[in-house]
PDB file of N, CA and C in Angstrom:
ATOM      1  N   UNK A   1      -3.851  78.933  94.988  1.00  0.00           N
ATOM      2  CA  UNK A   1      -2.524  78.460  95.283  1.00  0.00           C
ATOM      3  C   UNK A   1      -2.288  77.142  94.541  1.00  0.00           C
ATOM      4  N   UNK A   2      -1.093  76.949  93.811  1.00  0.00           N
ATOM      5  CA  UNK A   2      -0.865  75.621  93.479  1.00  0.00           C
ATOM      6  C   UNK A   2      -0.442  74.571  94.257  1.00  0.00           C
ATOM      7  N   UNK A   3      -1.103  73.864  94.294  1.00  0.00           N
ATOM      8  CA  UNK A   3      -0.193  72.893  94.774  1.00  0.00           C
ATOM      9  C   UNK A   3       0.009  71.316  93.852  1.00  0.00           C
ATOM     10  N   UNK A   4      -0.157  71.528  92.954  1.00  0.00           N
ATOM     11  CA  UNK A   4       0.958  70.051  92.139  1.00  0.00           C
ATOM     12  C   UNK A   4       1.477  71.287  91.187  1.00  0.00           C
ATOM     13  N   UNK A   5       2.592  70.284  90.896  1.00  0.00           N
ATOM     14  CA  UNK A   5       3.741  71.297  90.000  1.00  0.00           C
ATOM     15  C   UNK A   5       4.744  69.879  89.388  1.00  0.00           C
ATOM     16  N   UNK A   6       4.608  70.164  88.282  1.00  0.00           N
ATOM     17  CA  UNK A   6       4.968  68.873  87.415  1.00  0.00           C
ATOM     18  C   UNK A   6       4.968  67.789  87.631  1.00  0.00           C
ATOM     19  N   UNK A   7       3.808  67.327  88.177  1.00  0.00           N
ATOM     20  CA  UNK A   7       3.063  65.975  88.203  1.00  0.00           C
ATOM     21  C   UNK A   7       3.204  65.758  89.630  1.00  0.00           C
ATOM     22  N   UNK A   8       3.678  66.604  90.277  1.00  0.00           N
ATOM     23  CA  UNK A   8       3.742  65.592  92.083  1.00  0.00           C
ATOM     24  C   UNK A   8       3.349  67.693  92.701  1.00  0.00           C
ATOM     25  N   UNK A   9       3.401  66.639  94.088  1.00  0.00           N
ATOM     26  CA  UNK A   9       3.030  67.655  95.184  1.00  0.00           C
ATOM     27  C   UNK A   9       4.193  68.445  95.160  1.00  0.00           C
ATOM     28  N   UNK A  10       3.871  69.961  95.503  1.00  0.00           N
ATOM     29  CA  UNK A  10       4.761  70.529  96.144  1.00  0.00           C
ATOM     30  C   UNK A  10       5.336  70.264  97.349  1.00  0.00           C
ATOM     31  N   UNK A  11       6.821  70.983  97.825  1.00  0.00           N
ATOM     32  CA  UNK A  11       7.100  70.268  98.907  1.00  0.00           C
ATOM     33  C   UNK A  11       6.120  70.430 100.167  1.00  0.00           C
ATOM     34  N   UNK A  12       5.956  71.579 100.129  1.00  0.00           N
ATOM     35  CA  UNK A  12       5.402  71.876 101.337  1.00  0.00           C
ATOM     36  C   UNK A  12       4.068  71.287 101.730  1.00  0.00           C
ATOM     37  N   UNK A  13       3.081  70.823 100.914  1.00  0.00           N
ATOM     38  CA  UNK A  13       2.091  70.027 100.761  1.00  0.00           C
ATOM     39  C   UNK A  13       2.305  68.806 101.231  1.00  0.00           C
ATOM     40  N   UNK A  14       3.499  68.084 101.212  1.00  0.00           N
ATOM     41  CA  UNK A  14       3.987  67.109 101.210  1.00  0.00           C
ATOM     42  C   UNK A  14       4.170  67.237 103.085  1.00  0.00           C
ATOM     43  N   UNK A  15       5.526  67.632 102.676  1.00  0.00           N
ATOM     44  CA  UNK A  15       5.370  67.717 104.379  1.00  0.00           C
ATOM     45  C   UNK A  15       4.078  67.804 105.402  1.00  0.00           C
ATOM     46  N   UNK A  16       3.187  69.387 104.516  1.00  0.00           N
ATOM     47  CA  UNK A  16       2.038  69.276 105.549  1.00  0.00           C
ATOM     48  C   UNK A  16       1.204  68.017 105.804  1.00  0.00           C
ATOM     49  N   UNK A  17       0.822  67.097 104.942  1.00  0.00           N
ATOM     50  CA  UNK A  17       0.671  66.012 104.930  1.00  0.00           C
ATOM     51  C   UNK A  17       0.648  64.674 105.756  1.00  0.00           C
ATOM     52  N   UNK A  18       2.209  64.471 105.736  1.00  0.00           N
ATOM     53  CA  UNK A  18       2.983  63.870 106.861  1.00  0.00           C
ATOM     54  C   UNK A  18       3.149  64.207 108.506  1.00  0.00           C
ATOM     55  N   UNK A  19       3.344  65.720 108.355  1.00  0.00           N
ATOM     56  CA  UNK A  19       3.079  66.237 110.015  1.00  0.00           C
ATOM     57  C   UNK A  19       1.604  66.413 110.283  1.00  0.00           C
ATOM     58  N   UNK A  20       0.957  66.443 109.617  1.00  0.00           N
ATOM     59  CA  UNK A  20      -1.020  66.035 109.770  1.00  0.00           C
ATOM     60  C   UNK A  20      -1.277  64.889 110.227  1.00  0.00           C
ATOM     61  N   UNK A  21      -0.576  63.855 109.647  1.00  0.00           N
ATOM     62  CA  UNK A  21      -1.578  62.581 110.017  1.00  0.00           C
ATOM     63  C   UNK A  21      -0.719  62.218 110.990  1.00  0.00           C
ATOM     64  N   UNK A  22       0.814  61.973 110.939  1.00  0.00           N
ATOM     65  CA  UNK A  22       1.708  61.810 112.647  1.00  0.00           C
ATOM     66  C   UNK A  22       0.401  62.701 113.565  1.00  0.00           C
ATOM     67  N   UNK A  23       0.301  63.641 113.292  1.00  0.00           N
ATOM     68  CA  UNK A  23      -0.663  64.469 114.386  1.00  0.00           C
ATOM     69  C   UNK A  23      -1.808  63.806 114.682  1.00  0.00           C
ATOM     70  N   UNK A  24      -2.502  64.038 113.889  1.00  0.00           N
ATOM     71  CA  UNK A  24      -4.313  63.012 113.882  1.00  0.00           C
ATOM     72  C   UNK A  24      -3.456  61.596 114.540  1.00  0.00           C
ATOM     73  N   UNK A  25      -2.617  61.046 114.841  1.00  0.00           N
ATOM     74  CA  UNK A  25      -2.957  59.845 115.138  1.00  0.00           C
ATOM     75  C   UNK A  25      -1.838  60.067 116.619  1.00  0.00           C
ATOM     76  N   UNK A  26      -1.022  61.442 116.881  1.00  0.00           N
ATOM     77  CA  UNK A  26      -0.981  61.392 118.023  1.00  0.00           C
ATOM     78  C   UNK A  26      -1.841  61.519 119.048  1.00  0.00           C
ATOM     79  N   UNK A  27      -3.278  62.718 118.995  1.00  0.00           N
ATOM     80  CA  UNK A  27      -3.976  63.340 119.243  1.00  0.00           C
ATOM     81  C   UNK A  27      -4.995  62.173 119.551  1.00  0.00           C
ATOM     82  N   UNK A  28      -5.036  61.101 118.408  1.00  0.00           N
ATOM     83  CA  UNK A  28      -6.373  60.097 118.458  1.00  0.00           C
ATOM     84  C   UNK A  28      -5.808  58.710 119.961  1.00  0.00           C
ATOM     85  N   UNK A  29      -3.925  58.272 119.655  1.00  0.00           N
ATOM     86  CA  UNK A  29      -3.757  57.901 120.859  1.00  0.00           C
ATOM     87  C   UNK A  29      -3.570  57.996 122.373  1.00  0.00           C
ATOM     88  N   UNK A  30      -3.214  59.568 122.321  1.00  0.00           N
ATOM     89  CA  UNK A  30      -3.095  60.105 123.551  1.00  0.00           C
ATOM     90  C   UNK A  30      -4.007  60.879 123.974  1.00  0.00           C
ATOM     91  N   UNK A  31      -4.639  61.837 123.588  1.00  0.00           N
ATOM     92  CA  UNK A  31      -5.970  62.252 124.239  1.00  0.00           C
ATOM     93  C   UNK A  31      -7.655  61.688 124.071  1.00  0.00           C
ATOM     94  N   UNK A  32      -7.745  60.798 123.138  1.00  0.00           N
ATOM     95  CA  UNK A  32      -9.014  59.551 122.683  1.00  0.00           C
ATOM     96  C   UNK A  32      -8.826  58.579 123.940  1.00  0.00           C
ATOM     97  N   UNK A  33      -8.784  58.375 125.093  1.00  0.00           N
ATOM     98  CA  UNK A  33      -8.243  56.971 125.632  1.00  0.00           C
ATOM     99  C   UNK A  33      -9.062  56.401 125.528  1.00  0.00           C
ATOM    100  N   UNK A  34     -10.651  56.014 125.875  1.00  0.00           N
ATOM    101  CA  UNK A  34     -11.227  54.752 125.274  1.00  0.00           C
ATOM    102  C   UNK A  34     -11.355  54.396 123.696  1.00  0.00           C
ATOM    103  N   UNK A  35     -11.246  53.029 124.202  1.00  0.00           N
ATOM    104  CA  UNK A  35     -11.592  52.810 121.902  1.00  0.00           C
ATOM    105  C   UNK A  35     -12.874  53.569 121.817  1.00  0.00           C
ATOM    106  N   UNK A  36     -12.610  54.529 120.549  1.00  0.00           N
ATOM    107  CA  UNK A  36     -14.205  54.664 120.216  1.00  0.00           C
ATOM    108  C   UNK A  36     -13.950  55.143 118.886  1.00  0.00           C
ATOM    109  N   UNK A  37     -15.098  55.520 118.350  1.00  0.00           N
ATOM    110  CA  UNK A  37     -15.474  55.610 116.827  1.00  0.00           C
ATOM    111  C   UNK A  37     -14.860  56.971 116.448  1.00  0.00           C
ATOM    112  N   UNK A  38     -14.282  58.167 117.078  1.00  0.00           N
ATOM    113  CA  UNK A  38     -13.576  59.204 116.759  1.00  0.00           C
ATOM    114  C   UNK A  38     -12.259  58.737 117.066  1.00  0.00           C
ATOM    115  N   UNK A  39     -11.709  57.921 118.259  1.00  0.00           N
ATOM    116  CA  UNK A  39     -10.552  57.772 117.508  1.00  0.00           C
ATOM    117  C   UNK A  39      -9.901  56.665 116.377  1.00  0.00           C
ATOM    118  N   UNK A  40     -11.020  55.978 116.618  1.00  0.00           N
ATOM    119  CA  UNK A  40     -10.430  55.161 115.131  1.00  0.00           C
ATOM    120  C   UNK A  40     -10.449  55.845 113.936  1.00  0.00           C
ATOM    121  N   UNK A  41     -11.591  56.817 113.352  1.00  0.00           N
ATOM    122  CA  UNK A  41     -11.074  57.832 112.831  1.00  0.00           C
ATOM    123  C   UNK A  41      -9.975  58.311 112.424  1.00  0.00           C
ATOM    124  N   UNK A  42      -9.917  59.140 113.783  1.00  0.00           N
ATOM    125  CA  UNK A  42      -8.559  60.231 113.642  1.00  0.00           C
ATOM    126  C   UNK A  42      -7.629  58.810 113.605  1.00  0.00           C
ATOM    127  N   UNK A  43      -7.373  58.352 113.769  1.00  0.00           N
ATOM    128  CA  UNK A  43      -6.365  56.651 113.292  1.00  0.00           C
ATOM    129  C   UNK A  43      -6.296  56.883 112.101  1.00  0.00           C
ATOM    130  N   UNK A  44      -7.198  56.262 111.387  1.00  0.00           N
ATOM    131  CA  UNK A  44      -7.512  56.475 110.228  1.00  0.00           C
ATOM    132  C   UNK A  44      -7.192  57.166 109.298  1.00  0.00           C
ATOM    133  N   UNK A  45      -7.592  58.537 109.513  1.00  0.00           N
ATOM    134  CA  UNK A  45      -7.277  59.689 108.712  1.00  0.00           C
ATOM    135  C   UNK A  45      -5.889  59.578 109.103  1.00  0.00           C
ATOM    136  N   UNK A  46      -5.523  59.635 110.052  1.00  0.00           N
ATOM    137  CA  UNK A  46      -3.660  60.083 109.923  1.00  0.00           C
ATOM    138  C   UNK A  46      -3.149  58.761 109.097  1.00  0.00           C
ATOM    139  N   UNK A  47      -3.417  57.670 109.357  1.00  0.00           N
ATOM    140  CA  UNK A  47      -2.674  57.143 108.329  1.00  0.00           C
ATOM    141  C   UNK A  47      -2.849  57.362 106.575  1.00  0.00           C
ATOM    142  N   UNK A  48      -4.121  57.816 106.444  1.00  0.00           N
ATOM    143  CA  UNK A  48      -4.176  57.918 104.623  1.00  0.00           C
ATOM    144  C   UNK A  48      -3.445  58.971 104.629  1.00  0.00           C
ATOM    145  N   UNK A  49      -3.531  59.962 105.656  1.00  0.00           N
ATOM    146  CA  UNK A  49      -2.564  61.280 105.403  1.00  0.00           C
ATOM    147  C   UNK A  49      -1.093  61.214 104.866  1.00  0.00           C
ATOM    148  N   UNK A  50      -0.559  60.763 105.985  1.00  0.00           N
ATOM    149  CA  UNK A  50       0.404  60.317 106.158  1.00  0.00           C
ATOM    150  C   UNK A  50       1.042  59.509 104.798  1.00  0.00           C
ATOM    151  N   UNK A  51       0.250  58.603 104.316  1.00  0.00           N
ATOM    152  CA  UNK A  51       0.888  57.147 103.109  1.00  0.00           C
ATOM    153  C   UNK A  51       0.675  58.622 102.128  1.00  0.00           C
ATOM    154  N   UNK A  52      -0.457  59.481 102.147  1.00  0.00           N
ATOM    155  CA  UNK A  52      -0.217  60.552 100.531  1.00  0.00           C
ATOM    156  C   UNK A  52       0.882  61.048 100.704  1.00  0.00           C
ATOM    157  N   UNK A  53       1.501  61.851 101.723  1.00  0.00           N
ATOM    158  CA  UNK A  53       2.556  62.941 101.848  1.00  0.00           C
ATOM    159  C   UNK A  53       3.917  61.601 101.427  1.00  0.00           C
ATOM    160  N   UNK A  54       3.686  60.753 102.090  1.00  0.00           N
ATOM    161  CA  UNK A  54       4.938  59.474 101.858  1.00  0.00           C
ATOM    162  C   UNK A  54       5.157  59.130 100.541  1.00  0.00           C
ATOM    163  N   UNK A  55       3.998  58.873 100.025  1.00  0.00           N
ATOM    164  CA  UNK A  55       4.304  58.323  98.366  1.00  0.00           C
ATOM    165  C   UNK A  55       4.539  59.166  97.693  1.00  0.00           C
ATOM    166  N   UNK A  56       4.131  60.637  97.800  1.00  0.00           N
ATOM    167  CA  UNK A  56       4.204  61.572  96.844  1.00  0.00           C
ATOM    168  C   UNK A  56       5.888  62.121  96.968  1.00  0.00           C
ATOM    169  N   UNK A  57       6.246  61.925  98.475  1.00  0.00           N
ATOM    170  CA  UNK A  57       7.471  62.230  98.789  1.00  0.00           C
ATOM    171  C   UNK A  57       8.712  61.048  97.771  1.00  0.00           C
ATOM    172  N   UNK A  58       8.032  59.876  97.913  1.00  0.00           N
ATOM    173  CA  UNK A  58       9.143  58.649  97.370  1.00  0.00           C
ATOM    174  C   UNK A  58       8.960  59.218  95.923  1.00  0.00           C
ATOM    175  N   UNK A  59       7.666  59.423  95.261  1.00  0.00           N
ATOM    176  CA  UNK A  59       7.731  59.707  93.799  1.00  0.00           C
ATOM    177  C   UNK A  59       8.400  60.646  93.390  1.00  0.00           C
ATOM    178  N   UNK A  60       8.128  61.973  94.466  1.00  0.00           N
ATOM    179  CA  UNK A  60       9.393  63.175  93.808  1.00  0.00           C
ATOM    180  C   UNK A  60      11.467  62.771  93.989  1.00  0.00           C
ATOM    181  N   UNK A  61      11.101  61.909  94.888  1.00  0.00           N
ATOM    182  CA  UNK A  61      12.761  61.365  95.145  1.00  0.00           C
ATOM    183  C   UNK A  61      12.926  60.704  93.970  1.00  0.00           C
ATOM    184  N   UNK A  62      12.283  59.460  93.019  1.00  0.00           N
ATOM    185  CA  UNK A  62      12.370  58.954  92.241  1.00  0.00           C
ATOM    186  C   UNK A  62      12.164  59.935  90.872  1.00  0.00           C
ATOM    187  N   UNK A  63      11.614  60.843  91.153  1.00  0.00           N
ATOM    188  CA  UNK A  63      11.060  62.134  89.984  1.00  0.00           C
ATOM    189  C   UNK A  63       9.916  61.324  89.005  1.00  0.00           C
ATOM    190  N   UNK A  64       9.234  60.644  89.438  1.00  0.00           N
ATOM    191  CA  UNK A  64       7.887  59.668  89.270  1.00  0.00           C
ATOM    192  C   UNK A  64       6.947  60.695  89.161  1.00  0.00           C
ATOM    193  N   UNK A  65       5.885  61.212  88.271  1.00  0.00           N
ATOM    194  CA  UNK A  65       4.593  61.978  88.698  1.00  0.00           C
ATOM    195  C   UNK A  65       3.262  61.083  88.392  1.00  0.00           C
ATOM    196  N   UNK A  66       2.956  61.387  89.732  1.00  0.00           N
ATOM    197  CA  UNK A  66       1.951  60.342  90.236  1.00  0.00           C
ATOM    198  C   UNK A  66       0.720  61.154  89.932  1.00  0.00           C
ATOM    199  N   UNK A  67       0.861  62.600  89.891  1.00  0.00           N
ATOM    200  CA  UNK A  67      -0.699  63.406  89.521  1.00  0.00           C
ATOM    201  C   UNK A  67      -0.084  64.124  88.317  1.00  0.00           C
ATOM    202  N   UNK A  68       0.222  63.508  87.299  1.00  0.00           N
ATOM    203  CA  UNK A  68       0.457  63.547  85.377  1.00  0.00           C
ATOM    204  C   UNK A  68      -0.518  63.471  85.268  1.00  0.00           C
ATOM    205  N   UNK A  69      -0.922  63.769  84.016  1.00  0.00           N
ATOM    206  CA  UNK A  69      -1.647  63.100  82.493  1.00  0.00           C
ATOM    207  C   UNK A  69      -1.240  62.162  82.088  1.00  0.00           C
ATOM    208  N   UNK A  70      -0.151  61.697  82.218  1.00  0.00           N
ATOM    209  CA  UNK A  70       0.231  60.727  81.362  1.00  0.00           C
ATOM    210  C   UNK A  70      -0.762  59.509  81.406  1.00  0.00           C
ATOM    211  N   UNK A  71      -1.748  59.403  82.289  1.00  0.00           N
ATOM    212  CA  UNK A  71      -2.889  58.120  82.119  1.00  0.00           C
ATOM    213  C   UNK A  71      -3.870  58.701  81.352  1.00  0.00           C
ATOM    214  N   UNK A  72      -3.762  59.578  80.996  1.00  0.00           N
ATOM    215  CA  UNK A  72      -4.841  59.908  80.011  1.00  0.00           C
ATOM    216  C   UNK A  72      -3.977  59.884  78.154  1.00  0.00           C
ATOM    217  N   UNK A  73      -2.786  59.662  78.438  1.00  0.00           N
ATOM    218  CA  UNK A  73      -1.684  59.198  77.112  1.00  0.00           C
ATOM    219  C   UNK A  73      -2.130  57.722  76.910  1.00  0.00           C
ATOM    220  N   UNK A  74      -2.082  57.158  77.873  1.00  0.00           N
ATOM    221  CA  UNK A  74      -1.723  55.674  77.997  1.00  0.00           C
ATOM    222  C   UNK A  74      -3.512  54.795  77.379  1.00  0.00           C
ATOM    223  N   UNK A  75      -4.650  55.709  78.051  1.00  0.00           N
ATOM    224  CA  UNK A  75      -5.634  55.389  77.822  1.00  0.00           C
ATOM    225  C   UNK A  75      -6.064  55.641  76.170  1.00  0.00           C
ATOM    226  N   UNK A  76      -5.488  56.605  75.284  1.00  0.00           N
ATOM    227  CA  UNK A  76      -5.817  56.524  74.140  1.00  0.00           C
ATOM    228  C   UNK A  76      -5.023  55.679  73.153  1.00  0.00           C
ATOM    229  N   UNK A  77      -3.536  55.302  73.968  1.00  0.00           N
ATOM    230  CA  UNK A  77      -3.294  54.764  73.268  1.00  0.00           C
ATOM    231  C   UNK A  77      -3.617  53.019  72.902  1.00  0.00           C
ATOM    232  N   UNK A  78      -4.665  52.771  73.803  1.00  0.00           N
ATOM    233  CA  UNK A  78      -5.209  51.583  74.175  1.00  0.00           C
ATOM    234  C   UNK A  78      -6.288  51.423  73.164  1.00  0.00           C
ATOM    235  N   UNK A  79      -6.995  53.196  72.734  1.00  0.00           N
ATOM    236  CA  UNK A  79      -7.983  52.834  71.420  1.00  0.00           C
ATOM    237  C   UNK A  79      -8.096  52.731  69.895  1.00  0.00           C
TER     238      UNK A  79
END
């Protein structure tokens, strides 16, 4: 299955993303109730989740591709 398609995420990747880590970090505050080392975790993970599906979302709004080649343009043209 693909999932990047001209340099950014597909949508649906995207979304899944975003409703993943909202999740992991509902799941880690409401059913985790003492602090402990799984739910800081699941904390954790939902937020990196979450900031990928977000940025990849702002980059396709901007039409930005954040998973290009183009750093592999930029790097030769440096030699």
């Amino acid at each position: 299955m693909i999932f990047i398609k001209d340099g950014n995420l597909i949508r649906g990747v995207r979304i899944f993303l975003i409703l993943a880590g909202i999740g992991a970090i509902y799941i880690a505050v409401r059913f985790v109730t003492p602090p402990s080392a799984l739910g800081i975790m699941l904390i954790f993970i939902g937020i990196v989740l979450t900031a990928i599906g977000g940025y990849a979302s702002r980059a396709a709004m901007l039409g930005l591709k954040p998973f290009g080649s183009s750093y592999q343009k930029a790097r030769k043209s440096y030699d």
